[in-house]
Protein backbone atom coordinates (compact mmCIF):
# COMPACT_ATOMS: atom_id res chain seq x y z
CA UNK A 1 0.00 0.00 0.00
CA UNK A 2 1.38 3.56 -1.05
CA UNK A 3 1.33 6.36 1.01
CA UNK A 4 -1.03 8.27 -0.95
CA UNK A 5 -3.32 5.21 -1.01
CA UNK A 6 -3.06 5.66 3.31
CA UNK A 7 -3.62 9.04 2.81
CA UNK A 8 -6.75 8.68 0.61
CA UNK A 9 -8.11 5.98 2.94
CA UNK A 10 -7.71 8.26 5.90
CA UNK A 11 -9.60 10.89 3.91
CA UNK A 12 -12.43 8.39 3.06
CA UNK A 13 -12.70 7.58 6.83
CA UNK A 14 -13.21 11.41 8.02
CA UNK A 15 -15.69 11.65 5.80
CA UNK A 16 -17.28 8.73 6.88
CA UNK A 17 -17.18 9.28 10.14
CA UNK A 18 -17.75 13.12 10.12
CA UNK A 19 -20.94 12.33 8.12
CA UNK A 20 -22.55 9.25 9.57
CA UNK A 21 -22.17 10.96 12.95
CA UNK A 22 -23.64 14.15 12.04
CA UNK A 23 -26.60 12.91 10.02
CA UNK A 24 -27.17 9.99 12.49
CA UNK A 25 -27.35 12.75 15.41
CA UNK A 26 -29.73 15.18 13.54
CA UNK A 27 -31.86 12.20 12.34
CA UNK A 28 -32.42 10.59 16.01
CA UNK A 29 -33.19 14.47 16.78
CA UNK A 30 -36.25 14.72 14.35
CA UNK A 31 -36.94 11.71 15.19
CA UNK A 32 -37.34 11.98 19.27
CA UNK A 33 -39.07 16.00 18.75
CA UNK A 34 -41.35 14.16 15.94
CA UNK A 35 -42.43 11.19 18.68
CA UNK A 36 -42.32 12.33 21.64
CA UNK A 37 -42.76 16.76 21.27
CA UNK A 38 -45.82 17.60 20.06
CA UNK A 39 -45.60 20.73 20.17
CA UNK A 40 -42.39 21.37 18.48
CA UNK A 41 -42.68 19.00 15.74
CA UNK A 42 -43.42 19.96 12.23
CA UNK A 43 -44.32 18.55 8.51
CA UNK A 44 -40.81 19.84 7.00
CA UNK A 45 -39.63 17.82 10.27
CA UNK A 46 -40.26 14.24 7.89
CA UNK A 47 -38.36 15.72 4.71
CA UNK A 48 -35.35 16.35 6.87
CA UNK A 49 -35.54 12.87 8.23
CA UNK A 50 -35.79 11.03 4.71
CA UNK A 51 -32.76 13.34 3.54
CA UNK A 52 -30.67 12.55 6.42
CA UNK A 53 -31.32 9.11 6.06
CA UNK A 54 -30.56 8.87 2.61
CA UNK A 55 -27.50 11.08 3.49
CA UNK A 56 -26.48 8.13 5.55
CA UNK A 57 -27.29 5.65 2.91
CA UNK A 58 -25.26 7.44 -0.06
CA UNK A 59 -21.92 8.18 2.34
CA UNK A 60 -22.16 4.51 3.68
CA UNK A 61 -22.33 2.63 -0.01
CA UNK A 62 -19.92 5.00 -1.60
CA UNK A 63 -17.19 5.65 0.53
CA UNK A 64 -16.78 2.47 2.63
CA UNK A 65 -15.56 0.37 -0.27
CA UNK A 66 -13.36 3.49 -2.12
CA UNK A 67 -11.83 3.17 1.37
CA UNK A 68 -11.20 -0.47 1.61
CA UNK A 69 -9.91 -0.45 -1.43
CA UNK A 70 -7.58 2.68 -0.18
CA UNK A 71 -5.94 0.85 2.61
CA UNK A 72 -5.24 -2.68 -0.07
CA UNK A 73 -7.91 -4.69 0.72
CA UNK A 74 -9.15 -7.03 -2.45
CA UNK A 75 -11.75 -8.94 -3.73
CA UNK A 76 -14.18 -6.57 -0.99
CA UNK A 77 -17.05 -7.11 -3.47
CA UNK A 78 -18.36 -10.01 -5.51
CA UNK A 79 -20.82 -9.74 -7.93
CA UNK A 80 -24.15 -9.92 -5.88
CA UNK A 81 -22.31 -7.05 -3.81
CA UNK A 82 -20.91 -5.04 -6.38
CA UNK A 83 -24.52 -4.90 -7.87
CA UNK A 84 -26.07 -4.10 -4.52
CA UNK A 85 -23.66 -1.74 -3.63
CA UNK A 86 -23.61 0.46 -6.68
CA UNK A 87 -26.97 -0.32 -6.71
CA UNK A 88 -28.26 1.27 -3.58
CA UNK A 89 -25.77 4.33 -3.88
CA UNK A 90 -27.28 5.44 -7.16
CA UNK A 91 -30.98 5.23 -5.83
CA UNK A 92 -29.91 6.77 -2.59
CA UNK A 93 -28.25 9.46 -4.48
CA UNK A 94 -30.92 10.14 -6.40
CA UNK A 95 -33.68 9.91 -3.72
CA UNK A 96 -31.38 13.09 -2.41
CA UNK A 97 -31.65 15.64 -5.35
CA UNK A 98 -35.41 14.08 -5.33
CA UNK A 99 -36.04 14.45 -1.30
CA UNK A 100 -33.88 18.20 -1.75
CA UNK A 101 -35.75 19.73 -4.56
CA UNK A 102 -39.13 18.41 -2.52
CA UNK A 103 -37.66 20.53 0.50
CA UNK A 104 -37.39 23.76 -1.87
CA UNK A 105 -40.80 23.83 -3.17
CA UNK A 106 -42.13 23.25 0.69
CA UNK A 107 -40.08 25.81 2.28
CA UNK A 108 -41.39 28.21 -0.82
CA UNK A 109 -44.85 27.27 -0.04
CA UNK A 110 -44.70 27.56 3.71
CA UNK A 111 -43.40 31.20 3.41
CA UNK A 112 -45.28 32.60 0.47
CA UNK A 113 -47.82 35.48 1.78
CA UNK A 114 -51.26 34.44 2.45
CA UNK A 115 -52.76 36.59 -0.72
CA UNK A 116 -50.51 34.57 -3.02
CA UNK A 117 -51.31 31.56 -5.25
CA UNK A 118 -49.62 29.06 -3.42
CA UNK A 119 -52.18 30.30 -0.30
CA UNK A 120 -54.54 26.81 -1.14
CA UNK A 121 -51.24 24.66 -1.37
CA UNK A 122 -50.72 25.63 2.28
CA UNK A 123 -53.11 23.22 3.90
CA UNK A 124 -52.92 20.21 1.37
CA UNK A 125 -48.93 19.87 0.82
CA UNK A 126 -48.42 18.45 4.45
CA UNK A 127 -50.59 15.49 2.87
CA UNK A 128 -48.36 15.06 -0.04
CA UNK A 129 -45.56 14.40 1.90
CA UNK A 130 -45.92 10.49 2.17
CA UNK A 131 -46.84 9.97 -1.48
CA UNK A 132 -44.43 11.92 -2.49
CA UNK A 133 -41.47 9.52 -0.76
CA UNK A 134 -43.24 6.52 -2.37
CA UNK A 135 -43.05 8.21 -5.69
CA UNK A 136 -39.34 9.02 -5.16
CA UNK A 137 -38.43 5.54 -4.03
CA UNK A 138 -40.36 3.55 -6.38
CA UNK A 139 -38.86 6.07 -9.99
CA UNK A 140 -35.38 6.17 -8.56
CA UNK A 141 -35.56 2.23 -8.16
CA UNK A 142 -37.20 1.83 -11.56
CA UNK A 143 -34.78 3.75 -13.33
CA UNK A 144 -31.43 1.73 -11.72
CA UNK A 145 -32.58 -1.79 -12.34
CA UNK A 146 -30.38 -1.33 -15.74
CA UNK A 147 -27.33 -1.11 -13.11
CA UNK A 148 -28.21 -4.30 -11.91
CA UNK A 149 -27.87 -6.03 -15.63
CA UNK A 150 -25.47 -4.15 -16.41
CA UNK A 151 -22.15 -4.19 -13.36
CA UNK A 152 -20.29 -6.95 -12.37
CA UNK A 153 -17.05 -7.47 -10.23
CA UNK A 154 -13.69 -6.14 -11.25
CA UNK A 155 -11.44 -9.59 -11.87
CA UNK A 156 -8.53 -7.69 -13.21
CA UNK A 157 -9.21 -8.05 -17.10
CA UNK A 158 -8.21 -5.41 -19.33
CA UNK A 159 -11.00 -2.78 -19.63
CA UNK A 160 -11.27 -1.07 -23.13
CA UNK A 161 -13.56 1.65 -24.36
CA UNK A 162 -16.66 3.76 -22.35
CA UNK A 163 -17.97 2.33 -18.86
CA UNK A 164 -17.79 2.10 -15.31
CA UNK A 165 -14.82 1.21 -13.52
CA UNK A 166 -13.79 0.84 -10.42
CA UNK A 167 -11.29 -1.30 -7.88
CA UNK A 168 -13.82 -3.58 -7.42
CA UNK A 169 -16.39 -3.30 -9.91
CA UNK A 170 -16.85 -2.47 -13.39
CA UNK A 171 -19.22 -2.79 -16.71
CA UNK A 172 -19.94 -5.72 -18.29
CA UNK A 173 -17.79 -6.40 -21.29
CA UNK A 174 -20.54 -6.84 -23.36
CA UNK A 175 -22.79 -3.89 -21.52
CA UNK A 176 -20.29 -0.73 -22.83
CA UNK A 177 -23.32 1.50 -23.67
CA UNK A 178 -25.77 1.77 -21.53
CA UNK A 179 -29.55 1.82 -22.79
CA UNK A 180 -31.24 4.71 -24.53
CA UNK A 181 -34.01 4.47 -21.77
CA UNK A 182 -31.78 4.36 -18.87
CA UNK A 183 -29.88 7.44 -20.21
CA UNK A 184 -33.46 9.31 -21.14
CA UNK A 185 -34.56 8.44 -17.26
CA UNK A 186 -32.05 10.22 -15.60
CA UNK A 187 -31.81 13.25 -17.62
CA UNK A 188 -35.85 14.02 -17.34
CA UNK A 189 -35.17 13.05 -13.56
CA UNK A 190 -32.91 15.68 -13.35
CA UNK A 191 -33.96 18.28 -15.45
CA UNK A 192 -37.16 18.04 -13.88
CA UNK A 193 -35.98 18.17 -10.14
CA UNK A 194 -33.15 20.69 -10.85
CA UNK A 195 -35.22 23.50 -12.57
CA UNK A 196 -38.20 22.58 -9.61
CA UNK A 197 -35.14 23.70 -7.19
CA UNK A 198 -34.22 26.88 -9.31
CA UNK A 199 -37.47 27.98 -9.85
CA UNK A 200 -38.66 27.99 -6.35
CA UNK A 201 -35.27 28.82 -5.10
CA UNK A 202 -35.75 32.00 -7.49
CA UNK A 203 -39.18 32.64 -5.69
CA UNK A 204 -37.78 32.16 -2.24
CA UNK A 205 -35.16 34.62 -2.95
CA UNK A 206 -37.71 37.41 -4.45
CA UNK A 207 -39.84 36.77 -1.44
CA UNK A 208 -36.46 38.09 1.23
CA UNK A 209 -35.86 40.38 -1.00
CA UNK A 210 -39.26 41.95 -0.91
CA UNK A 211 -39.33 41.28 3.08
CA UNK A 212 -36.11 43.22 3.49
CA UNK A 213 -37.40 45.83 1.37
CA UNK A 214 -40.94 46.32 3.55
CA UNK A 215 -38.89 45.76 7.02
CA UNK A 216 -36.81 48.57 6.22
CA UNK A 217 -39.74 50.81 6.00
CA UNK A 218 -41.96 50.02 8.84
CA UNK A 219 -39.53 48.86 11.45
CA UNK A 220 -36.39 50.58 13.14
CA UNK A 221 -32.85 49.61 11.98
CA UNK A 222 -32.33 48.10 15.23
CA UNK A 223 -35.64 46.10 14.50
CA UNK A 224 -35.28 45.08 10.72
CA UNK A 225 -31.74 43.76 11.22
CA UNK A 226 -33.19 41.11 13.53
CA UNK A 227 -34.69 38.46 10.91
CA UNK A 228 -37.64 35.74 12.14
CA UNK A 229 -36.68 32.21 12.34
CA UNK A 230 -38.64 31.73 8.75
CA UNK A 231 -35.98 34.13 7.62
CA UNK A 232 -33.44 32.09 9.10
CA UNK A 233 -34.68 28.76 7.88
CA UNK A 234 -34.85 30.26 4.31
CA UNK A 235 -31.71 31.59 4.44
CA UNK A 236 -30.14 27.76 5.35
CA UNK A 237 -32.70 25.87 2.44
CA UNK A 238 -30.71 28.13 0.05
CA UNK A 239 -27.25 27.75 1.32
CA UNK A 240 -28.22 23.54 1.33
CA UNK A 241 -29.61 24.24 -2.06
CA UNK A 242 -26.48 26.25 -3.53
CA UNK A 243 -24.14 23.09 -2.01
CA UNK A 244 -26.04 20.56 -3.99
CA UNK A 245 -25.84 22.01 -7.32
CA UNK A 246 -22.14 22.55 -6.48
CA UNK A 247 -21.44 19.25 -5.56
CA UNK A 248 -23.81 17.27 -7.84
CA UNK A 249 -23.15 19.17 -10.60
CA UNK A 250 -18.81 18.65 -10.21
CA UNK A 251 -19.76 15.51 -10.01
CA UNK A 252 -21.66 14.87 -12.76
CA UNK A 253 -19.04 16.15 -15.09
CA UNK A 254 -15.99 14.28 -13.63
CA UNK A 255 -18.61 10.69 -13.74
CA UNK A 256 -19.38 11.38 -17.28
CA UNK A 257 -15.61 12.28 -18.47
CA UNK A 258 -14.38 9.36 -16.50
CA UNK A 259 -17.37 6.83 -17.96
CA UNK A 260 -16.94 7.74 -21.62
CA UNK A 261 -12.98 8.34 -21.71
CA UNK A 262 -11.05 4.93 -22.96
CA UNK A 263 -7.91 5.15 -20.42
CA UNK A 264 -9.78 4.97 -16.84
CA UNK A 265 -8.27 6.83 -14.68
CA UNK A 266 -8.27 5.62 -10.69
CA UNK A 267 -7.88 9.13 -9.02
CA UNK A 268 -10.72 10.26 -10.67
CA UNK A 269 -12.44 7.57 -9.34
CA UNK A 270 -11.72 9.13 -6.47
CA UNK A 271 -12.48 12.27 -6.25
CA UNK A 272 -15.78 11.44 -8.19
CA UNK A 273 -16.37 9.99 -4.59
CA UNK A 274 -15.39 12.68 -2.73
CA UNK A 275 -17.88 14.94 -4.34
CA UNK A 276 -20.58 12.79 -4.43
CA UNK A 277 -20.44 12.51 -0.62
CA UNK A 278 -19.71 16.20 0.50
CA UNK A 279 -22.97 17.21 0.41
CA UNK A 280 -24.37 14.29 2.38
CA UNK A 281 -21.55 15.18 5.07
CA UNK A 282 -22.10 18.80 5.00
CA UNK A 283 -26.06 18.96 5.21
CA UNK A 284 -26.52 18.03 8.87
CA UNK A 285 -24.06 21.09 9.86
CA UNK A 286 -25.90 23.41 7.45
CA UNK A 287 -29.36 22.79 8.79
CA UNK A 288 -28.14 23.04 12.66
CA UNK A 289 -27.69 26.37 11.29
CA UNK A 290 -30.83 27.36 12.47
CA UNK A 291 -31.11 28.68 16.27
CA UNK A 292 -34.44 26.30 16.63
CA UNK A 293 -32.97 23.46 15.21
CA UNK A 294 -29.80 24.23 17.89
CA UNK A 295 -32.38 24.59 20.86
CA UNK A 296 -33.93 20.86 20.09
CA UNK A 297 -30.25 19.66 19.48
CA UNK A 298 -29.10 21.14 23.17
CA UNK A 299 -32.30 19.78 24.73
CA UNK A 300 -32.04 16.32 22.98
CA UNK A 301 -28.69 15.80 24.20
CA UNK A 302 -29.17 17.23 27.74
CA UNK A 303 -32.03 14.51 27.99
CA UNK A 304 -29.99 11.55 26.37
CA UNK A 305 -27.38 12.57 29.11
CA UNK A 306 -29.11 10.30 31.72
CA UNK A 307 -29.15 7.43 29.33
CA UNK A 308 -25.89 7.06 28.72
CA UNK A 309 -23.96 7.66 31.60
């Protein structure tokens, strides 16, 4: 093993272990103010459980085998779990710009105005919340069951042309182009999710905008440079949303230059992983952002206390 393989595996681990912890801990959060507060708990509380548990999901099939195969170990994956692995990581990956672009549109609903359009949506999109999940799940699965014809385990024969390869898993030999439908699937998944974030990312913005604008007329300065905690939260949605594109988006291009370019490359490999998993490891700290979200966190963990010592 090579020193930059150590140092790579090293990496993989603090990533692992930064994110796990941090999406694990914000997910048991929700999870105790959604079952046993009442009175704190709220519909947007669900999204950010099934995003940090797909969070978890994503970092956990990604970067535990790029880091096993970082510190030398072989033949990690066999078939059945190169196919499960990969798998899993692409559904989970894309139940997350799914699950993220579903959070947009509810935070824009929850703070439009009450004269506004989106004024009926109010009341019914807390309902939609369930089928929405099931709809996620069920297209995201749909549209990766070509990975599951399609990978196989890396046995160290020569790999020529486009695909997917990896240390321990790679395209079938006679699988180099993948289908016309599975291509057509993604791209409508993401066009359609992506410009769904933009657009009501775009309204979100024109709504603080306008806020800031009235707040600077009726209250004090003292006053308007105090923002609510809908503010606050809006402010943090659009931070998570601005990391996403980042990340997904970097990674897109380095997948797609390392898939269709003959010579594979193994550090791109890499850092194709590293992106892929920043934004999972980053959410949790971006949404703690929020001083509510901070209060629950410092009460959860005062009352766990007990428990554990």
């Amino acid at each position: 093993m090579f020193l930059s393989d150590a140092i790579w595996g090293f990496f993989f681990i603090s990533q692992i272990c930064i994110g796990f912890l941090g999406n694990s801990l914000l997910f048991m959060l929700y999870m105790y103010t959604f079952l046993t507060q009442s009175q704190l708990k709220k519909p947007i509380d669900l999204i950010f459980i099934h995003l940090t548990l797909v969070n978890v999901l994503t970092i956990m099939f990604k970067l535990i085998p790029d880091a096993a195969s970082s510190f030398g170990v072989r033949h990690f994956l066999d078939d059945v779990g190169c196919k499960a692995t990969l798998y899993t990581y692409r559904v989970t990956r894309g139940l997350s710009i799914c699950t993220t672009s579903f959070l947009s549109v509810f935070q824009a609903i929850t703070i439009s105005p009450s004269n506004s359009t989106w004024m009926r949506l109010k009341s019914e999109i807390s309902t939609c919340i369930f089928p929405s999940f099931l709809f996620f799940w069920i297209i995201n699965m749909l549209i990766y069951i070509h990975i599951i014809k399609t990978v196989e385990a890396n046995r160290n024969a020569s790999f020529v042309g486009s695909g997917y390869l990896q240390v321990y898993c790679q395209t079938n030999q006679l699988e180099h182009h993948p289908s016309m439908a599975f291509i057509t699937g993604i791209i409508i998944r993401d066009l359609f999710f992506v410009v769904l974030m933009m657009l009501s990312s775009i309204y979100m913005v024109s709504l603080l905008y306008k806020h800031c604008q009235r707040a600077q007329h009726v209250h004090s300065p003292s006053l308007s440079s105090q923002p609510s905690p809908e503010i606050k939260a809006t402010h943090n949605i659009l931070l998570l949303l601005s990391c996403f594109v980042f990340f997904y988006s970097s990674n897109n291009f380095i997948a797609l230059y390392s898939f269709y370019r003959p010579e594979k490359i193994p550090r791109l490999e890499r850092i194709s992983g590293i992106l892929s998993s920043c934004y999972p490891t980053i959410c949790p700290f971006v949404l703690m952002k929020n001083n509510k979200i901070t209060f629950r966190f410092t009460s959860f963990i005062s009352k766990m206390r007990p428990i554990f010592s």
